[in-house]
Protein backbone atom coordinates (compact mmCIF):
# COMPACT_ATOMS: atom_id res chain seq x y z
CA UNK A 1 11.84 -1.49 23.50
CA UNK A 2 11.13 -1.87 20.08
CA UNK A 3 7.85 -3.60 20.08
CA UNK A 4 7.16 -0.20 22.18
CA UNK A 5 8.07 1.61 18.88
CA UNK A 6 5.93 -0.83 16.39
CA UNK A 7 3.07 -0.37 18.60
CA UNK A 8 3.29 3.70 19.22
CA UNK A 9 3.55 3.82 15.21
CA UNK A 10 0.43 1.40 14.47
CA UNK A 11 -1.68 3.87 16.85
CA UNK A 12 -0.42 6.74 14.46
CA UNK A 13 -1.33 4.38 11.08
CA UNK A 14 -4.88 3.41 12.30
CA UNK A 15 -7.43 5.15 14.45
CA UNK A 16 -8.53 4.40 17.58
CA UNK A 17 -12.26 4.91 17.06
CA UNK A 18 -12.29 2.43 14.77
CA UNK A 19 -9.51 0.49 13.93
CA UNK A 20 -8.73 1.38 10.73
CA UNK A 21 -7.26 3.81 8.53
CA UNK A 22 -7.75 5.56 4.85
CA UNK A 23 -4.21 5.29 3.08
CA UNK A 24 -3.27 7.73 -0.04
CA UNK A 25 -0.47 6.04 -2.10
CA UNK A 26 1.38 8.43 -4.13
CA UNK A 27 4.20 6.57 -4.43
CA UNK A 28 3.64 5.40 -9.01
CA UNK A 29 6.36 7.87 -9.82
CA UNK A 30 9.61 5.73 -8.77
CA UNK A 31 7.38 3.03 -11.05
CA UNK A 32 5.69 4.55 -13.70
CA UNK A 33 6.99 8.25 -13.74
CA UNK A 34 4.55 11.05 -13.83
CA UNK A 35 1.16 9.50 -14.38
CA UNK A 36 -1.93 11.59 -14.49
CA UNK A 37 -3.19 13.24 -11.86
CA UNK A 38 0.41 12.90 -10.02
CA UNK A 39 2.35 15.03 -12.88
CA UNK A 40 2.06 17.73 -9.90
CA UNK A 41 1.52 16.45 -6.79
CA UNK A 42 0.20 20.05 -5.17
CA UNK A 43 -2.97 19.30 -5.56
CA UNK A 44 -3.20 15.89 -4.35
CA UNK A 45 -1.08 17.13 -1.20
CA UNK A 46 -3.80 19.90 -0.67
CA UNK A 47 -6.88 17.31 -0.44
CA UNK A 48 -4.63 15.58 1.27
CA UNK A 49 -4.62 18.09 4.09
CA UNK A 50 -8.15 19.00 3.67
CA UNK A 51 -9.75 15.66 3.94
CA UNK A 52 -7.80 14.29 6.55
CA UNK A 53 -6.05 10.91 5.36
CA UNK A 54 -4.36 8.32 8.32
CA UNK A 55 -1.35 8.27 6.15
CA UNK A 56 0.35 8.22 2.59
CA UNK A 57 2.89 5.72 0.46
CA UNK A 58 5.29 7.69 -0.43
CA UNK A 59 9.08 7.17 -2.05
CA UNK A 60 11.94 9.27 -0.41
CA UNK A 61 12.18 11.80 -2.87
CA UNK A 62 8.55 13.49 -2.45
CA UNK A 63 9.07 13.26 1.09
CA UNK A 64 12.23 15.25 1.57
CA UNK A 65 10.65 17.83 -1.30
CA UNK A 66 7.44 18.35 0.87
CA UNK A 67 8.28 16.75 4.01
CA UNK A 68 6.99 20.30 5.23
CA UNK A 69 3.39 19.60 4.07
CA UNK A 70 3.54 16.29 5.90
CA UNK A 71 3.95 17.81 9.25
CA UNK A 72 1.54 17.08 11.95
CA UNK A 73 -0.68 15.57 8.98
CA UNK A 74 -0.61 11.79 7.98
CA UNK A 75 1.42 9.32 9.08
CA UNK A 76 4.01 8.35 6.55
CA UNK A 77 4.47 4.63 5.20
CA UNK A 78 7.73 5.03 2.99
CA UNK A 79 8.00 2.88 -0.15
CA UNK A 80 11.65 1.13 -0.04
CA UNK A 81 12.43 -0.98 -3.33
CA UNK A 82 11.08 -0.57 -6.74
CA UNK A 83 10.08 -2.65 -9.58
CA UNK A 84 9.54 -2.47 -13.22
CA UNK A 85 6.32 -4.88 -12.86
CA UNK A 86 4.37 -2.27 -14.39
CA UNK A 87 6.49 -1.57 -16.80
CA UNK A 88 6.00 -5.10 -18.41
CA UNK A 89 5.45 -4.74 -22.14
CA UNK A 90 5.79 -1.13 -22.68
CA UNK A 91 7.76 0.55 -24.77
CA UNK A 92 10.03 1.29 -21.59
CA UNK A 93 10.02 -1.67 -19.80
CA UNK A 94 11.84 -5.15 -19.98
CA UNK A 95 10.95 -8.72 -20.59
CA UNK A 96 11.05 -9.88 -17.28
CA UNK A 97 10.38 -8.03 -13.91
CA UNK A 98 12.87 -6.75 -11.91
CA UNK A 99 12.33 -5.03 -8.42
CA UNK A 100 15.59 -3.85 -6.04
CA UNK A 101 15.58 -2.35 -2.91
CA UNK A 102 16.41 1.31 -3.06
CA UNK A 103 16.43 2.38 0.59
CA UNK A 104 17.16 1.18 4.31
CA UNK A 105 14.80 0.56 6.54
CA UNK A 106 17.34 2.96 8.77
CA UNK A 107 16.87 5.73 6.42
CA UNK A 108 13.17 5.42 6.70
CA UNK A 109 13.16 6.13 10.71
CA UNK A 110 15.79 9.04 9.94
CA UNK A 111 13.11 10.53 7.73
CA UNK A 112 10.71 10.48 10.14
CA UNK A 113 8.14 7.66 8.69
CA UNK A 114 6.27 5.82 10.68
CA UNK A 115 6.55 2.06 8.37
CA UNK A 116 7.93 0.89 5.49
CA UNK A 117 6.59 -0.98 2.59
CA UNK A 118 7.67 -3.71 0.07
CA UNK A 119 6.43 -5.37 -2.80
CA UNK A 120 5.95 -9.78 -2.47
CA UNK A 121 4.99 -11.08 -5.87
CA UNK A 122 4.52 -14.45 -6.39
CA UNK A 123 2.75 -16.88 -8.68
CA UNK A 124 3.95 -14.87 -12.16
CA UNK A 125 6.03 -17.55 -13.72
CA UNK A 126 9.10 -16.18 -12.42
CA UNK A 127 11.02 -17.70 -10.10
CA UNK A 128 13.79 -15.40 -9.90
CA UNK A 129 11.61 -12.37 -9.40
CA UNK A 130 9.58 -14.47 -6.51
CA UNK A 131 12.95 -15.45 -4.70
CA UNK A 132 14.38 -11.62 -4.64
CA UNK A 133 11.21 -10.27 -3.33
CA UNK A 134 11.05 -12.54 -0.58
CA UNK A 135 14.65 -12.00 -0.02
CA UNK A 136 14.34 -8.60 0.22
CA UNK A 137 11.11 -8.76 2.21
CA UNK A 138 12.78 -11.01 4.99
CA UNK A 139 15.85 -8.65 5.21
CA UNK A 140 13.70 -5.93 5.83
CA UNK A 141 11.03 -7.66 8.34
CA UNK A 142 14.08 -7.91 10.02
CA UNK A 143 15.27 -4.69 10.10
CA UNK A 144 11.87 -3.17 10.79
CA UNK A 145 11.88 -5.45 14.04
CA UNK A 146 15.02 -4.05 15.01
CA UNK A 147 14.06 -0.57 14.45
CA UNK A 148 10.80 -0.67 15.90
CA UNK A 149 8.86 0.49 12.49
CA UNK A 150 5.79 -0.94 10.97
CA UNK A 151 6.65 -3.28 7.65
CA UNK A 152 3.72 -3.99 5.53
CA UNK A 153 3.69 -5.65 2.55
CA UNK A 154 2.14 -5.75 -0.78
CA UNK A 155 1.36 -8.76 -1.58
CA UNK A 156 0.12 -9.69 -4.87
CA UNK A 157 0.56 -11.86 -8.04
CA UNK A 158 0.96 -10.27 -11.11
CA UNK A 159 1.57 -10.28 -14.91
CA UNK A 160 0.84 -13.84 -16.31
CA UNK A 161 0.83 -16.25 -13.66
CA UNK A 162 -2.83 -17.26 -13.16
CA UNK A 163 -6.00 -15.91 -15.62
CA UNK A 164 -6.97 -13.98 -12.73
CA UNK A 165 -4.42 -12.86 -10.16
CA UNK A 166 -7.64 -11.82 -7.73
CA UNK A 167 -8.67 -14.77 -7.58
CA UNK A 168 -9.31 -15.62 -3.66
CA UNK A 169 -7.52 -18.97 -3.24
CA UNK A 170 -4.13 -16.88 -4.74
CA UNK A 171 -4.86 -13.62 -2.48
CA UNK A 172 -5.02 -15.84 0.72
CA UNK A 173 -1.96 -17.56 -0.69
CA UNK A 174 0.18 -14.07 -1.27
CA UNK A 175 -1.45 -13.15 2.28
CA UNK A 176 -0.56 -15.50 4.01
CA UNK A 177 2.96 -16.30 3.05
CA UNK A 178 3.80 -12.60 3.95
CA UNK A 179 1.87 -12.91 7.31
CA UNK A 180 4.35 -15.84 8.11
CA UNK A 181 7.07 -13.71 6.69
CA UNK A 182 6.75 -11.11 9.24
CA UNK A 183 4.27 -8.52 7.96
CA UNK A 184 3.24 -6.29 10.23
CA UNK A 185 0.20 -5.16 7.91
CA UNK A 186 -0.97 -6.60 4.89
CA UNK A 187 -2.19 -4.09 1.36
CA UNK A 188 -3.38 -6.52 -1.33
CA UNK A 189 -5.85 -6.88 -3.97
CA UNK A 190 -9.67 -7.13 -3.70
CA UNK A 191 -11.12 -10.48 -4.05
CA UNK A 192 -14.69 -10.24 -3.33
CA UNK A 193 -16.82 -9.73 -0.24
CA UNK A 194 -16.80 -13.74 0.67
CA UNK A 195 -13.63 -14.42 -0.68
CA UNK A 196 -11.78 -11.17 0.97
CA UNK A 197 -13.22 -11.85 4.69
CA UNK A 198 -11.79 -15.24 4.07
CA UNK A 199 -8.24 -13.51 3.21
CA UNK A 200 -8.75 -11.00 6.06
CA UNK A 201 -9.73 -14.08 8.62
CA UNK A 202 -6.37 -16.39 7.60
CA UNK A 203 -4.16 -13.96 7.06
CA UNK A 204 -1.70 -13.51 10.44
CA UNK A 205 -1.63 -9.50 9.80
CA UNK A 206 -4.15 -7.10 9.40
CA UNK A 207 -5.24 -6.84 5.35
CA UNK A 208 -5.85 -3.55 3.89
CA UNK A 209 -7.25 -3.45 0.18
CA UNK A 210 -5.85 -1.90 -2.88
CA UNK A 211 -8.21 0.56 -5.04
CA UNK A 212 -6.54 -0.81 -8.27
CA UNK A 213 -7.05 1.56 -11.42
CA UNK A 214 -9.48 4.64 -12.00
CA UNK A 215 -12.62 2.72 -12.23
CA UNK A 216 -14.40 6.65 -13.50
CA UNK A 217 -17.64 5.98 -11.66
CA UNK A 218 -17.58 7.63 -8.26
CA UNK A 219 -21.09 5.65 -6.59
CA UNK A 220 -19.53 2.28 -7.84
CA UNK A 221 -16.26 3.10 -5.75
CA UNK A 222 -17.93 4.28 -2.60
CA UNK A 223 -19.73 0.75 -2.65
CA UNK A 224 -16.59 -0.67 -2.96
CA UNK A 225 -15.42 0.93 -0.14
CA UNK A 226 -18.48 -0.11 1.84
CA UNK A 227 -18.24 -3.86 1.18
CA UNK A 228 -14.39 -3.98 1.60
CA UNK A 229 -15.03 -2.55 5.45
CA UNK A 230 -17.86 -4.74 5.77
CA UNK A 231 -15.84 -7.46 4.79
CA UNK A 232 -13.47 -7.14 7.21
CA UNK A 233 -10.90 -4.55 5.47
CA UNK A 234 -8.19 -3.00 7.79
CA UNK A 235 -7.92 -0.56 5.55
CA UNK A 236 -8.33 1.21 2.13
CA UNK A 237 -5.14 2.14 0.18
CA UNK A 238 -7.30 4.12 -2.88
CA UNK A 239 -4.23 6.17 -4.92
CA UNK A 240 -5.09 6.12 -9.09
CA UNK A 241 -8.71 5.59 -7.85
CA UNK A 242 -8.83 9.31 -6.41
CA UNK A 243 -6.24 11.81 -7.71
CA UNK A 244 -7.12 11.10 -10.79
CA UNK A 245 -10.68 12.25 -10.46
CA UNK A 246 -12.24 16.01 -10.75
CA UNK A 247 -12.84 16.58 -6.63
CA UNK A 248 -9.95 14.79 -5.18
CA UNK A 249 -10.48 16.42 -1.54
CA UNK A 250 -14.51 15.21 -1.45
CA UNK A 251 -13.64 11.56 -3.01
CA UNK A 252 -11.01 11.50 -0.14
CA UNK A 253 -13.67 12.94 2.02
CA UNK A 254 -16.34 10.21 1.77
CA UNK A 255 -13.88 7.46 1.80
CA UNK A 256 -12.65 8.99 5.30
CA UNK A 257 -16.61 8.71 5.87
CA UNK A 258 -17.30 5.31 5.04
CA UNK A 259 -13.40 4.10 6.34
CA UNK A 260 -14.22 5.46 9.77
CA UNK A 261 -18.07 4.97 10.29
């Protein structure tokens, strides 16, 4: 019965015309507190609507504070730990990383959402950090088996472990040690055209791709967009990359385009 439930929920996350979706994660406030562009999340909500995202990464609070705008719109994907990662050499933030899971997977389904996601870094010179997130990445595969709800997870290496965390041979690495964990879906960094169809062909999930940071020049992140479908993307999960631009609902218009072309 609850394979019934994964399945009915992927149909909701991706379409059926083409297999894939357009994600909006809004979810940097439970990490980074009110960064620009998500200071007041009305806006973003109201492209949102208007362009006519799959779904959105979201933490529990904005949900239950706007669940009403999320009605009969995208299909929810409900972030479930958070981490200080980001954090990492700020003024606010700690020596080392530390991420904790916040909610259940059983409160996700109560609020309505239609997966779950969780953080999996590795290869950042801390074992500790590396042993929790998997840890708290199995219990929840687990869960999200037994509830019937779509787990992905964000797989990624991060802060100091390797010169360049994107490098391909570590992407396929994160990728595919969540794949045997149990993913259900797969949102990770962007590696290159060759390097990402590689990921997306040895991972044992579906791979979406992370936008990353505002890269300020619109053309340059359509083409991105492009080459990450052509290259065998699931998905886009664009969040910094788009709210915090001028015309949120036509940057979240063309990606739709190009996601679903």
């Amino acid at each position: 019965m609850t394979a019934i439930g994964k399945a009915r929920r992927m149909a909701r996350l991706f379409r059926k015309s083409s297999g894939r979706m357009l994600c909006l994660p809004i979810d940097h406030g439970m990490m980074v507190g009110p960064i620009p562009g998500l200071a007041d999340p009305g806006p973003v909500l109201d492209a949102m609507e208007a362009a006519g995202v799959d779904a959105v990464i979201v933490n529990p609070g904005m949900l239950m504070r706007h669940h009403k705008r999320f009605e009969g719109g995208p299909a929810i994907i409900l972030r479930l730990d958070q981490t200080t990662m980001w954090r990492t050499g700020s003024a606010t933030g700690y020596p080392d990383t530390h991420t904790r899971q916040l909610v259940t997977v059983e409160e996700a389904v109560q609020l309505g959402a239609e997966a779950v996601i969780t953080y999996l870094f590795t290869c950042n010179n801390d074992p500790a950090q590396e042993t929790e997130c998997f840890r708290i990445c199995a219990d929840v595969a687990r869960e999200a088996r037994r509830f019937g709800i779509v787990h992905f997870m964000e797989a990624m290496a991060a802060k100091g472990g390797f010169a360049n965390a994107e490098d391909p041979e570590i992407v396929a690495l994160n990728c595919r040690m969540a794949g045997e964990l149990g993913a259900d879906v797969l949102k990770t960094d962007w590696c290159g055209a060759e390097g990402f169809a590689k990921v997306a062909a040895q991972s044992l999930a579906p791979v979406a791709v992370a936008g990353g940071a505002s890269s300020g020049d619109e053309a340059a992140l359509f083409a991105f967009a492009g080459e990450a479908v052509a290259a065998g993307a699931a998905g886009l999960m664009f969040g910094r990359n788009v709210f915090q631009r001028a015309d949120i609902t036509g940057t979240l218009k063309e990606l739709v385009s190009i996601v679903h072309r």
